[in-house]
N, C-alpha and C. Protein backbone atom coordinates (compact mmCIF):
# COMPACT_ATOMS: atom_id res chain seq x y z
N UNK A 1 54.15 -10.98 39.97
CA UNK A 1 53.08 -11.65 39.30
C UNK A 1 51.81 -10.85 39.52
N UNK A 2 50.97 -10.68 38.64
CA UNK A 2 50.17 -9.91 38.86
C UNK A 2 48.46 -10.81 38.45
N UNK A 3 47.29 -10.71 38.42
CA UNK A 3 46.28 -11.33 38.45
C UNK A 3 45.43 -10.65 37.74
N UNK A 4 45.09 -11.60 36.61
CA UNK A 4 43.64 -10.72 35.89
C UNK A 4 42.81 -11.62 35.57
N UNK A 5 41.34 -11.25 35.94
CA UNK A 5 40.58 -12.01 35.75
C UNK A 5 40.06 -12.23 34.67
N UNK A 6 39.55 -13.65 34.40
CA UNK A 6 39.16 -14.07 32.96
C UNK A 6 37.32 -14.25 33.16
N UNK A 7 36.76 -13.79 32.09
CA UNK A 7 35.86 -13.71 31.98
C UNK A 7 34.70 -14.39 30.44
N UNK A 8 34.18 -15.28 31.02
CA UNK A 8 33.26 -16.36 29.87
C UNK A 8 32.73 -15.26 28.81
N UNK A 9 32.38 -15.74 27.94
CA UNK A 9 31.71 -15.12 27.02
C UNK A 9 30.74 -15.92 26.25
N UNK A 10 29.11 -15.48 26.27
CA UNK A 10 27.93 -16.17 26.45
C UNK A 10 27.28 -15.45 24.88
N UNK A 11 26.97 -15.77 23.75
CA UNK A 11 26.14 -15.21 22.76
C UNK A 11 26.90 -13.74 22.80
N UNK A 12 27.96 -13.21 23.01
CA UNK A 12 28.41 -12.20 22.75
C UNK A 12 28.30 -11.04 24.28
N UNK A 13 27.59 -12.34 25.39
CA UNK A 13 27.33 -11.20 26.43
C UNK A 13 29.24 -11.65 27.18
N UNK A 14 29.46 -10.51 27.99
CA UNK A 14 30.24 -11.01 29.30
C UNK A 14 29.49 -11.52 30.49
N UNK A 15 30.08 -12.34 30.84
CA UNK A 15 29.60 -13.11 31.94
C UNK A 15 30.49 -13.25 33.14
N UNK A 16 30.03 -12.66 34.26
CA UNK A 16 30.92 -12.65 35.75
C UNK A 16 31.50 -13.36 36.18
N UNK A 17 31.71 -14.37 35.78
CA UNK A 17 31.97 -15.57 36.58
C UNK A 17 32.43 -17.05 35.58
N UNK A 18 33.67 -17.70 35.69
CA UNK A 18 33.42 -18.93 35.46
C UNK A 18 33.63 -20.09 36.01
N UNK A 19 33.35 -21.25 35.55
CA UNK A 19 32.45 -22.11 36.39
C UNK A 19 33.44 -23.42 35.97
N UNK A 20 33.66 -24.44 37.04
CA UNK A 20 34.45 -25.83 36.48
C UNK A 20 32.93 -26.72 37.36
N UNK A 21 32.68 -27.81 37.06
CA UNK A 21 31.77 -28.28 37.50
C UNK A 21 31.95 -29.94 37.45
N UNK A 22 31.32 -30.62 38.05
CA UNK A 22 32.24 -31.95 38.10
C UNK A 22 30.86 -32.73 37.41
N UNK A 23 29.89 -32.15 36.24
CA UNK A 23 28.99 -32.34 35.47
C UNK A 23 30.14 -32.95 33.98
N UNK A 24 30.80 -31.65 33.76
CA UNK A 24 31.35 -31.84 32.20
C UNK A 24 32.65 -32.71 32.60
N UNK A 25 33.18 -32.94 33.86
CA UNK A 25 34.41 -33.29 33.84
C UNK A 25 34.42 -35.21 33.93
N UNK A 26 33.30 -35.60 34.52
CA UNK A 26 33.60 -37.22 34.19
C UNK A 26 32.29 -37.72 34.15
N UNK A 27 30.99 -37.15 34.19
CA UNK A 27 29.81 -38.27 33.83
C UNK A 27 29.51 -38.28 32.69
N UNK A 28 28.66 -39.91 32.21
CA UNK A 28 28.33 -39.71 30.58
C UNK A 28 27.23 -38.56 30.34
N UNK A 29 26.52 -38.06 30.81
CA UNK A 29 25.11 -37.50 30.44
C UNK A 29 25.85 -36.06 30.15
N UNK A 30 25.53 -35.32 29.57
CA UNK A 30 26.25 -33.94 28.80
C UNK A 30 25.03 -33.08 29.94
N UNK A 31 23.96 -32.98 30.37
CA UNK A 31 23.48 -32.03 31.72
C UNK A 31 22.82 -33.25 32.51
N UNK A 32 22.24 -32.24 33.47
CA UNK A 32 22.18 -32.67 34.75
C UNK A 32 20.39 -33.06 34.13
N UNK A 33 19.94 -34.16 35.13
CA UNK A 33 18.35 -34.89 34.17
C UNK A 33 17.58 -35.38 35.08
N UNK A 34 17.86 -35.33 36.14
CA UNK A 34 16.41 -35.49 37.02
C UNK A 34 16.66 -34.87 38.48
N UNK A 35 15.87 -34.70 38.77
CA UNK A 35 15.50 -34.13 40.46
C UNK A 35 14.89 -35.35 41.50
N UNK A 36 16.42 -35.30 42.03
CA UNK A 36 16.49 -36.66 42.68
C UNK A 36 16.56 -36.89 44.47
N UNK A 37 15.65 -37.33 45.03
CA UNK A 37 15.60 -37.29 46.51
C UNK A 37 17.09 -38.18 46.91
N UNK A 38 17.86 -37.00 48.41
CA UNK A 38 18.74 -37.68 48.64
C UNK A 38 18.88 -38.84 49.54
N UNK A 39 18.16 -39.55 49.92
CA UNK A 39 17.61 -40.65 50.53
C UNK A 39 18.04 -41.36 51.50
N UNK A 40 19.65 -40.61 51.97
CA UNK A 40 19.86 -41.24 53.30
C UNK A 40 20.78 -40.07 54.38
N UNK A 41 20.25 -39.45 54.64
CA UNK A 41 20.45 -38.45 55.84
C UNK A 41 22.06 -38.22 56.21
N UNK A 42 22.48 -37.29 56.13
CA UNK A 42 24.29 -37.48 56.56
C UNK A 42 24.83 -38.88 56.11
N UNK A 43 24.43 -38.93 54.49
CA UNK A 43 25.58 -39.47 53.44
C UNK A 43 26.25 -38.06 52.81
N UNK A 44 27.58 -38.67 52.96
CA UNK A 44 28.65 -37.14 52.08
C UNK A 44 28.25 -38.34 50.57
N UNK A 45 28.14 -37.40 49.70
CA UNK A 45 28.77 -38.10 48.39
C UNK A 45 29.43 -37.21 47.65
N UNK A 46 31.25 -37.56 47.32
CA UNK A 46 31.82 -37.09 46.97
C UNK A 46 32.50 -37.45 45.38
N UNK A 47 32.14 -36.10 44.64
CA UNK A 47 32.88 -36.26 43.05
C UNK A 47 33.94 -35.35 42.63
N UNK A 48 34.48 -36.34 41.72
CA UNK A 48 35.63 -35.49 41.54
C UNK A 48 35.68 -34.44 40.56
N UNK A 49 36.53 -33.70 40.56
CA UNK A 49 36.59 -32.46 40.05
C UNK A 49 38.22 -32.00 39.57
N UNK A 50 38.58 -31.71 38.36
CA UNK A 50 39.73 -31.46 37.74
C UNK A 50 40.19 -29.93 37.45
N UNK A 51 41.12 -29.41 38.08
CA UNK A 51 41.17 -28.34 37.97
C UNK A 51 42.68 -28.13 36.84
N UNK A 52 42.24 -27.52 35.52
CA UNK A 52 43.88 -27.66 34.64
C UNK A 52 44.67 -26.51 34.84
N UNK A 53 44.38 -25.40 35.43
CA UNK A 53 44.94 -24.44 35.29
C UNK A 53 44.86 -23.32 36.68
N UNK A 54 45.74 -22.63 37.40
CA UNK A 54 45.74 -21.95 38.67
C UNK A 54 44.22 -21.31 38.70
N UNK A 55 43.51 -21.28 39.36
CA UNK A 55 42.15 -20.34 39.03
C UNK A 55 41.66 -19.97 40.99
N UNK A 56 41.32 -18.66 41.02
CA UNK A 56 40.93 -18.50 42.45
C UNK A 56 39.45 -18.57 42.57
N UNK A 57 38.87 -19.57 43.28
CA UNK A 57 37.21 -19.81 43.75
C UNK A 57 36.98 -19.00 44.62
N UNK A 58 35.78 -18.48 43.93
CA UNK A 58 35.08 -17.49 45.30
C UNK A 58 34.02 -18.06 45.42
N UNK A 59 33.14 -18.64 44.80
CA UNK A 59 31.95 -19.58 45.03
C UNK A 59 31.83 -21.02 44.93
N UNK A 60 30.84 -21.66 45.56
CA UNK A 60 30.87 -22.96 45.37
C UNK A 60 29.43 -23.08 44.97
N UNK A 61 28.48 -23.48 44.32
CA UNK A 61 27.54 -23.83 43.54
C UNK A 61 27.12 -25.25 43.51
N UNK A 62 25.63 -25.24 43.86
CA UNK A 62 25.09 -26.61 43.74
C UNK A 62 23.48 -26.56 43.00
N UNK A 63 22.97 -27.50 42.14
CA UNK A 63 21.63 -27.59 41.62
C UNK A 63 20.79 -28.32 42.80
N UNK A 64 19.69 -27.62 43.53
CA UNK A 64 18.90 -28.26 44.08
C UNK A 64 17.51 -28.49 43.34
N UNK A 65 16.56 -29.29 43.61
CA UNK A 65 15.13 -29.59 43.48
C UNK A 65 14.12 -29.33 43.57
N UNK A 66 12.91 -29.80 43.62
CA UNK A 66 11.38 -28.76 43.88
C UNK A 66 11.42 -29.79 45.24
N UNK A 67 12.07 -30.52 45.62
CA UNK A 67 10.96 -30.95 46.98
C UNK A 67 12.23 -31.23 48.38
N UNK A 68 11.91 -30.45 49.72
CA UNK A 68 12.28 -30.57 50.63
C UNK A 68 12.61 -29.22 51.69
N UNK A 69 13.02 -28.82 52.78
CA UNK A 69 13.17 -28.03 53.23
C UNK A 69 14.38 -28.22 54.41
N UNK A 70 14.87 -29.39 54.33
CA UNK A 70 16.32 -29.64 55.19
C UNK A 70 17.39 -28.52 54.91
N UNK A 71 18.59 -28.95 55.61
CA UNK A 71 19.25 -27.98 55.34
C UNK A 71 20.66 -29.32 54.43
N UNK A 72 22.08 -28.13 53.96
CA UNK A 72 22.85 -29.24 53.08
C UNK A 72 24.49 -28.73 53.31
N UNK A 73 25.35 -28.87 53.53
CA UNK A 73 26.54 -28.47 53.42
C UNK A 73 27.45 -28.92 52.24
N UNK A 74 28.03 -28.03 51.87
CA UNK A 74 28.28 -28.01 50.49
C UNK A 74 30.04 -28.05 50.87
N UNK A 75 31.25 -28.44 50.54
CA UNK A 75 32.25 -28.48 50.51
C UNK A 75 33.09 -28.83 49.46
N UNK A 76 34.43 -28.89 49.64
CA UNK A 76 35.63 -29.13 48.36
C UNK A 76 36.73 -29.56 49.34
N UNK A 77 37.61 -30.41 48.68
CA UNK A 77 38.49 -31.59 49.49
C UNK A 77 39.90 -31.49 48.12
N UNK A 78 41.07 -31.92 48.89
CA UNK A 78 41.64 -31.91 48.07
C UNK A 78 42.36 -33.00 48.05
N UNK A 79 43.39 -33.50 46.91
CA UNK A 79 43.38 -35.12 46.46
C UNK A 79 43.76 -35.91 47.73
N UNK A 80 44.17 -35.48 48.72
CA UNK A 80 44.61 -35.78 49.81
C UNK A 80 43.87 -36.13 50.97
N UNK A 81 42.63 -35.79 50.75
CA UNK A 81 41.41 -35.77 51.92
C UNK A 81 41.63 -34.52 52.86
N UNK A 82 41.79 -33.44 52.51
CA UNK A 82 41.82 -32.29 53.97
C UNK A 82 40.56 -31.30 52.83
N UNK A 83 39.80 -30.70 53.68
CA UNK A 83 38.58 -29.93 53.43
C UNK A 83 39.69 -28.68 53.09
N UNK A 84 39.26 -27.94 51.95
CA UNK A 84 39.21 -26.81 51.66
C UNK A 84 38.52 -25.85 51.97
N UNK A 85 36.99 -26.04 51.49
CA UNK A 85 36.49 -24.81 51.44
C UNK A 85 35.20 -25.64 52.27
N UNK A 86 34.26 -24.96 52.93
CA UNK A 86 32.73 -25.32 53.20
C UNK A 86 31.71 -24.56 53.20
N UNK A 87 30.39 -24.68 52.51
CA UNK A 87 29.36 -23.65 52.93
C UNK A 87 28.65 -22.89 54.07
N UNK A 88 29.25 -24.34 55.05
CA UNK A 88 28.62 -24.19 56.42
C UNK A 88 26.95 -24.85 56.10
N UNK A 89 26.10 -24.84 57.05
CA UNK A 89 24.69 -25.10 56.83
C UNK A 89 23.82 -24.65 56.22
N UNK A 90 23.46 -24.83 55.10
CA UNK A 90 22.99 -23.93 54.01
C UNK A 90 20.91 -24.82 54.25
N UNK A 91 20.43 -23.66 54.65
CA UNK A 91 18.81 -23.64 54.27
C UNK A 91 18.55 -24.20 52.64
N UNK A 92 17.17 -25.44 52.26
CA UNK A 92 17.41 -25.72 50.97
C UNK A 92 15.66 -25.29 51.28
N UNK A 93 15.35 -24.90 49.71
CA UNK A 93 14.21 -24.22 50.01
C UNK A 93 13.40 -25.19 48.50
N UNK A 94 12.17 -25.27 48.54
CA UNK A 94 11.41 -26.52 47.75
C UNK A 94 11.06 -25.69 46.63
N UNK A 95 12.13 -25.54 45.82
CA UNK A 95 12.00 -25.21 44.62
C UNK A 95 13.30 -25.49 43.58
N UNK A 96 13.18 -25.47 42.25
CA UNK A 96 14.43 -25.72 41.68
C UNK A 96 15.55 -24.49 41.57
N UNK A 97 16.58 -24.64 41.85
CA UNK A 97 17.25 -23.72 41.78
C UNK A 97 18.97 -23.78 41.68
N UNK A 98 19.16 -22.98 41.71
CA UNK A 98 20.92 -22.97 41.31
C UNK A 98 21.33 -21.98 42.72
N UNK A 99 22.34 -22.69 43.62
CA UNK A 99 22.25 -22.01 44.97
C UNK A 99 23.69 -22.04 45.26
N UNK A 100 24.35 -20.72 44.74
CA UNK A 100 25.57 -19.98 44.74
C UNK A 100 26.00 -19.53 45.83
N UNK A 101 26.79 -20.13 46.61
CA UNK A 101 27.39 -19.60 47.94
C UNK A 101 28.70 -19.50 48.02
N UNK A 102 28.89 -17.91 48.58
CA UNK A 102 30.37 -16.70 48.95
C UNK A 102 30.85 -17.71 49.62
N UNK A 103 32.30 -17.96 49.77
CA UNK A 103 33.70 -18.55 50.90
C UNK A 103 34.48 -18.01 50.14
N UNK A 104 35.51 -17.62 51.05
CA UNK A 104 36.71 -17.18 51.20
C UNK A 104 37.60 -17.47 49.76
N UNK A 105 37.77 -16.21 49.34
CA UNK A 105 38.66 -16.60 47.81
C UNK A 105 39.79 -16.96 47.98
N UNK A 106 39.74 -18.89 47.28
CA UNK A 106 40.86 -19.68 48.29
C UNK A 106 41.86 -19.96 46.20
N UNK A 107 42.69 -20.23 46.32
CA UNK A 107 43.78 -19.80 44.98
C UNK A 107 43.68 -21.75 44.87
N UNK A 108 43.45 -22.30 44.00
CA UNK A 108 43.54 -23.61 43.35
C UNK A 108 44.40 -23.75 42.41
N UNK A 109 45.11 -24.80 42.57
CA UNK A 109 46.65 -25.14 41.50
C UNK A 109 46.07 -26.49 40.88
N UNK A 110 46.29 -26.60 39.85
CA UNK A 110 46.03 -27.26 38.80
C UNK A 110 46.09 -28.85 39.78
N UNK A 111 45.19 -29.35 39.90
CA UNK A 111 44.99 -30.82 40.18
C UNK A 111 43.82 -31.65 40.28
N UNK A 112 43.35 -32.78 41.01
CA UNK A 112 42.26 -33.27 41.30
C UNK A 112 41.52 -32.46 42.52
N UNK A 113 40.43 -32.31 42.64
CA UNK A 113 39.75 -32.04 43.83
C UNK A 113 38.42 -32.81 43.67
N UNK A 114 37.66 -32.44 44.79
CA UNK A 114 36.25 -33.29 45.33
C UNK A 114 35.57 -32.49 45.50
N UNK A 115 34.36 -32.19 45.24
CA UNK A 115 33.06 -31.74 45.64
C UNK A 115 32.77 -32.87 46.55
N UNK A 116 32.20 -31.81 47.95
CA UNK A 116 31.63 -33.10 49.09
C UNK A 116 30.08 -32.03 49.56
N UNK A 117 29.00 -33.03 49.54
CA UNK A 117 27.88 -32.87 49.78
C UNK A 117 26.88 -33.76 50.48
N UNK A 118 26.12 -33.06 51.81
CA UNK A 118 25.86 -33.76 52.76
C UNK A 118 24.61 -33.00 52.97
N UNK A 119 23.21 -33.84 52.94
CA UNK A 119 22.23 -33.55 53.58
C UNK A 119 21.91 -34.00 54.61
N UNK A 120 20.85 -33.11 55.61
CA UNK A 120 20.26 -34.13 56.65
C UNK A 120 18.89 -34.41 56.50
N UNK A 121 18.31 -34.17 55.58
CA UNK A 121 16.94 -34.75 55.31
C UNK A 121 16.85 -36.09 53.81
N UNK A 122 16.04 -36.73 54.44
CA UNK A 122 16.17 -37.95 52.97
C UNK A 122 14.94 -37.43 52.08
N UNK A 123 14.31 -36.24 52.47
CA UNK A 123 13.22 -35.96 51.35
C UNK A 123 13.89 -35.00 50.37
N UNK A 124 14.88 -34.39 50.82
CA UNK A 124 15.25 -33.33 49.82
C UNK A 124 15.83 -34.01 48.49
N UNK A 125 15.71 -32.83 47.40
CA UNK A 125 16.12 -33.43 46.07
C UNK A 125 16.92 -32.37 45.44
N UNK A 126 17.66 -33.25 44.78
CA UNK A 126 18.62 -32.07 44.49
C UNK A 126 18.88 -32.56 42.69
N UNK A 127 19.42 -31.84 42.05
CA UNK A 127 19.61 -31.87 40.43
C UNK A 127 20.66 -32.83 40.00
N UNK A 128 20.48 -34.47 39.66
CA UNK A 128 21.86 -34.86 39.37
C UNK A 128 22.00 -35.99 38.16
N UNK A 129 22.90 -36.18 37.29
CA UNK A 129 23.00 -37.02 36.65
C UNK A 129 23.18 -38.59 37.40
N UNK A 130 22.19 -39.41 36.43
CA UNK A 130 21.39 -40.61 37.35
C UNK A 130 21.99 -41.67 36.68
N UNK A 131 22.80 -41.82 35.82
CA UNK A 131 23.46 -43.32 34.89
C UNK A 131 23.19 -44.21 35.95
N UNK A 132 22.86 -45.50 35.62
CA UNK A 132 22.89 -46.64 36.63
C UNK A 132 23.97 -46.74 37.39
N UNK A 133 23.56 -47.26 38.35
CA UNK A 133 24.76 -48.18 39.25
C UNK A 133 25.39 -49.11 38.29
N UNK A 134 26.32 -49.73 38.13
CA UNK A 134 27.74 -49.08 39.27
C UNK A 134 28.24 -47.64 38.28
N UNK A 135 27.94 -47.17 37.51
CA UNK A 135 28.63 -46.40 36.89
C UNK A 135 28.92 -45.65 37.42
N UNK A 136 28.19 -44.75 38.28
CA UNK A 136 28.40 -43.40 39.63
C UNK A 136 30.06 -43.82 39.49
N UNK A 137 29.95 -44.83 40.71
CA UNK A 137 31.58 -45.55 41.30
C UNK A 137 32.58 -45.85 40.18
N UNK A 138 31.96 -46.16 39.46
CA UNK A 138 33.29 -46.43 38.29
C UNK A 138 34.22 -45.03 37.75
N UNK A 139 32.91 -43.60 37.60
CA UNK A 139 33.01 -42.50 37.00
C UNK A 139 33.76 -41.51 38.32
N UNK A 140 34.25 -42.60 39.70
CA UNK A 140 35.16 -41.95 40.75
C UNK A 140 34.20 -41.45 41.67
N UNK A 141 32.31 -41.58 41.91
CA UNK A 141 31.97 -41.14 42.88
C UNK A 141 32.88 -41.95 44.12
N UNK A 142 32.32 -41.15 45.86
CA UNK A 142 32.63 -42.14 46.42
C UNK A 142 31.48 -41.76 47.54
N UNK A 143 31.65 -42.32 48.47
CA UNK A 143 30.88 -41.92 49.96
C UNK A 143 30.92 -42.32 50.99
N UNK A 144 30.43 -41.30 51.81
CA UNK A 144 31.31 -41.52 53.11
C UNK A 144 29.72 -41.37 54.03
N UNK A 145 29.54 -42.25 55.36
CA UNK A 145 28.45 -42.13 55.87
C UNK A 145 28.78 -41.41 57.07
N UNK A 146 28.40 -40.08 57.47
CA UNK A 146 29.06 -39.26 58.85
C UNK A 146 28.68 -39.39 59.75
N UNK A 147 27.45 -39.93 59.72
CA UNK A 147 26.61 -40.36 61.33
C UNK A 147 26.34 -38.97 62.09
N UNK A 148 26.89 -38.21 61.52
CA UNK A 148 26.67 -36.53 62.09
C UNK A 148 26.05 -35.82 60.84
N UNK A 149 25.52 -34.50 61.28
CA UNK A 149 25.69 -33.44 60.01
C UNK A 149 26.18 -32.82 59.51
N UNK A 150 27.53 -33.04 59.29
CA UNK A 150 28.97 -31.96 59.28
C UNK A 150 29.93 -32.75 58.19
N UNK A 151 30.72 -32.12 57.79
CA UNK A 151 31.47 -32.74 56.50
C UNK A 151 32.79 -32.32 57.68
N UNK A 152 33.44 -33.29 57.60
CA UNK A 152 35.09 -33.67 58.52
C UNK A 152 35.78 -32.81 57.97
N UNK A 153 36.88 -32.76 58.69
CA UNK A 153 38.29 -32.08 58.18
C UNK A 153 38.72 -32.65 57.66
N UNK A 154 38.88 -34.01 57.70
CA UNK A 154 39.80 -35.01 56.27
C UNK A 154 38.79 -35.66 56.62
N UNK A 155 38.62 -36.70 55.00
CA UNK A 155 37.52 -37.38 54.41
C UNK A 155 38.04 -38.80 54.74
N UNK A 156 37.05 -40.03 54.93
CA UNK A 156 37.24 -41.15 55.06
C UNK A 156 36.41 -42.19 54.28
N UNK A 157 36.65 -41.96 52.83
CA UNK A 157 35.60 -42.57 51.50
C UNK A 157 35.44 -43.52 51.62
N UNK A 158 34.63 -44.11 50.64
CA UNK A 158 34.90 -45.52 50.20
C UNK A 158 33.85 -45.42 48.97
N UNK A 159 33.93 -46.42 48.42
CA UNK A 159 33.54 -46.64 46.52
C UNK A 159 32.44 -47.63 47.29
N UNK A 160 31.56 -46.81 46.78
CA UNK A 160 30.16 -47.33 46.75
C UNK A 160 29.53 -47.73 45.47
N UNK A 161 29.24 -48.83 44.98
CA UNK A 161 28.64 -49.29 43.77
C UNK A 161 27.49 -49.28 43.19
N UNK A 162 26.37 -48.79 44.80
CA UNK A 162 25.21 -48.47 44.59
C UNK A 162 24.62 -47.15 44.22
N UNK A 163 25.85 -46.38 44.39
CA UNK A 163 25.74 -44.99 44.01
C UNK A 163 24.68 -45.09 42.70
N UNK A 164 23.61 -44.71 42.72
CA UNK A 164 23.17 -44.34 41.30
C UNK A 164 22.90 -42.79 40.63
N UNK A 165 23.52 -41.84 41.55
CA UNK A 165 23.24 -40.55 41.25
C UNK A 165 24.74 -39.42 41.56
N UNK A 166 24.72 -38.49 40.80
CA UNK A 166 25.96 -37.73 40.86
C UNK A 166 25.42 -36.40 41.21
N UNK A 167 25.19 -35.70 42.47
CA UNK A 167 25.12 -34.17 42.76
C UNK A 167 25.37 -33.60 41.22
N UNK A 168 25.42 -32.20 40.86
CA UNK A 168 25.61 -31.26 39.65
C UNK A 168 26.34 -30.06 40.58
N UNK A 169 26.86 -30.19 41.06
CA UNK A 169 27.63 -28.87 41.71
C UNK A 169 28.96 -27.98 40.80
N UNK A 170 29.31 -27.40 41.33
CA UNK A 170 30.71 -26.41 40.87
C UNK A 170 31.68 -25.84 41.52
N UNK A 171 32.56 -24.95 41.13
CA UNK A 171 32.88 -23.68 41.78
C UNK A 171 32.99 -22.57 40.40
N UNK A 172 32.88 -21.41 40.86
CA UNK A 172 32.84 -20.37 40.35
C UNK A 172 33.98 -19.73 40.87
N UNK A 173 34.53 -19.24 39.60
CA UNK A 173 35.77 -18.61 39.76
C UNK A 173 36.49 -17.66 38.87
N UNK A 174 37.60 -16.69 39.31
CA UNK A 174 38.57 -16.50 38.01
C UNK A 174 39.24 -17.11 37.94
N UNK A 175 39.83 -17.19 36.46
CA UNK A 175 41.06 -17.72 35.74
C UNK A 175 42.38 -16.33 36.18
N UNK A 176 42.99 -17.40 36.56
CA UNK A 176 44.68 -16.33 36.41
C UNK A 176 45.70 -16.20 35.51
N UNK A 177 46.04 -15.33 34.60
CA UNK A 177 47.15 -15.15 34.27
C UNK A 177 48.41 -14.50 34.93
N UNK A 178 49.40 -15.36 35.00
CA UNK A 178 50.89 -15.30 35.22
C UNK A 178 51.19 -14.13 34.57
């Protein structure tokens, strides 16, 4: 079996990289619409994410905000609750931005996965689609409260109804052909 990478194509440009994001895969809002403070310190909130086809992630990707300077750990879980991948402690810096971070190019087989994201400051803001409560929970958010700053080795959720906001994160990756 051999591996070739697939590559997006943008207005006729090539583009390095493509992207599954748990934006297009289950909320109503088509982008991400406000810059939203995360408001309670070591909450994980975790969304799901559909992967249809073998693809290897080398990045994991998140939209942050103009206001805060905490730091955020960025992770991926799989349908099972065991951590895949993590950013480790990532510096968030008070501006808007798109904040692309290298891990280990890990090979994904077509299934459900989780984006899991954990701040420790409640001022920071990060980029996310805001539909009312309960919809978050209905649309499969969930969350988990860690009482630490660290995202676990296996996850221990629960469906929160008050959820009113969905992170905008990703992974970046190639596509494989067989």
């Amino acid at each position: 079996m051999s591996f070739t990478p697939a590559y997006g194509l943008y207005g006729g440009t090539r583009l390095p990289y493509h992207s599954i994001d748990v934006q297009t895969n289950y909320t109503s809002s088509l982008l991400p619409n406000i810059d939203n403070p995360w408001g309670v310190s070591n909450r994980i909130i975790y969304t799901p994410l559909v992967v249809y086809f073998p693809v290897l992630v080398r990045k994991i990707w998140l939209m942050w905000g103009a206001t805060g300077t905490g730091n955020f750990i960025l992770g991926v879980y799989n349908n099972s609750g065991s951590k895949l991948l993590d950013s480790g402690s990532t510096a968030k810096t008070a501006a808007i931005a798109t904040k692309r971070i290298d891990v280990t190019d890990t090979l994904f087989q077509p299934g459900i996965y989780w984006m899991a994201l954990i701040a420790n400051s409640t001022t920071d803001s990060y980029i996310c689609d805001t539909d009312a409560a309960p919809l978050q929970g209905a649309n499969g958010a969930l969350f988990e409260n860690a009482g630490s700053f660290a995202l676990p080795s296996t996850w221990t959720p629960s469906v929160q109804q008050s959820i009113a906001f969905w992170p905008y994160s990703g992974l970046d990756l190639n596509a494989l052909n067989a």
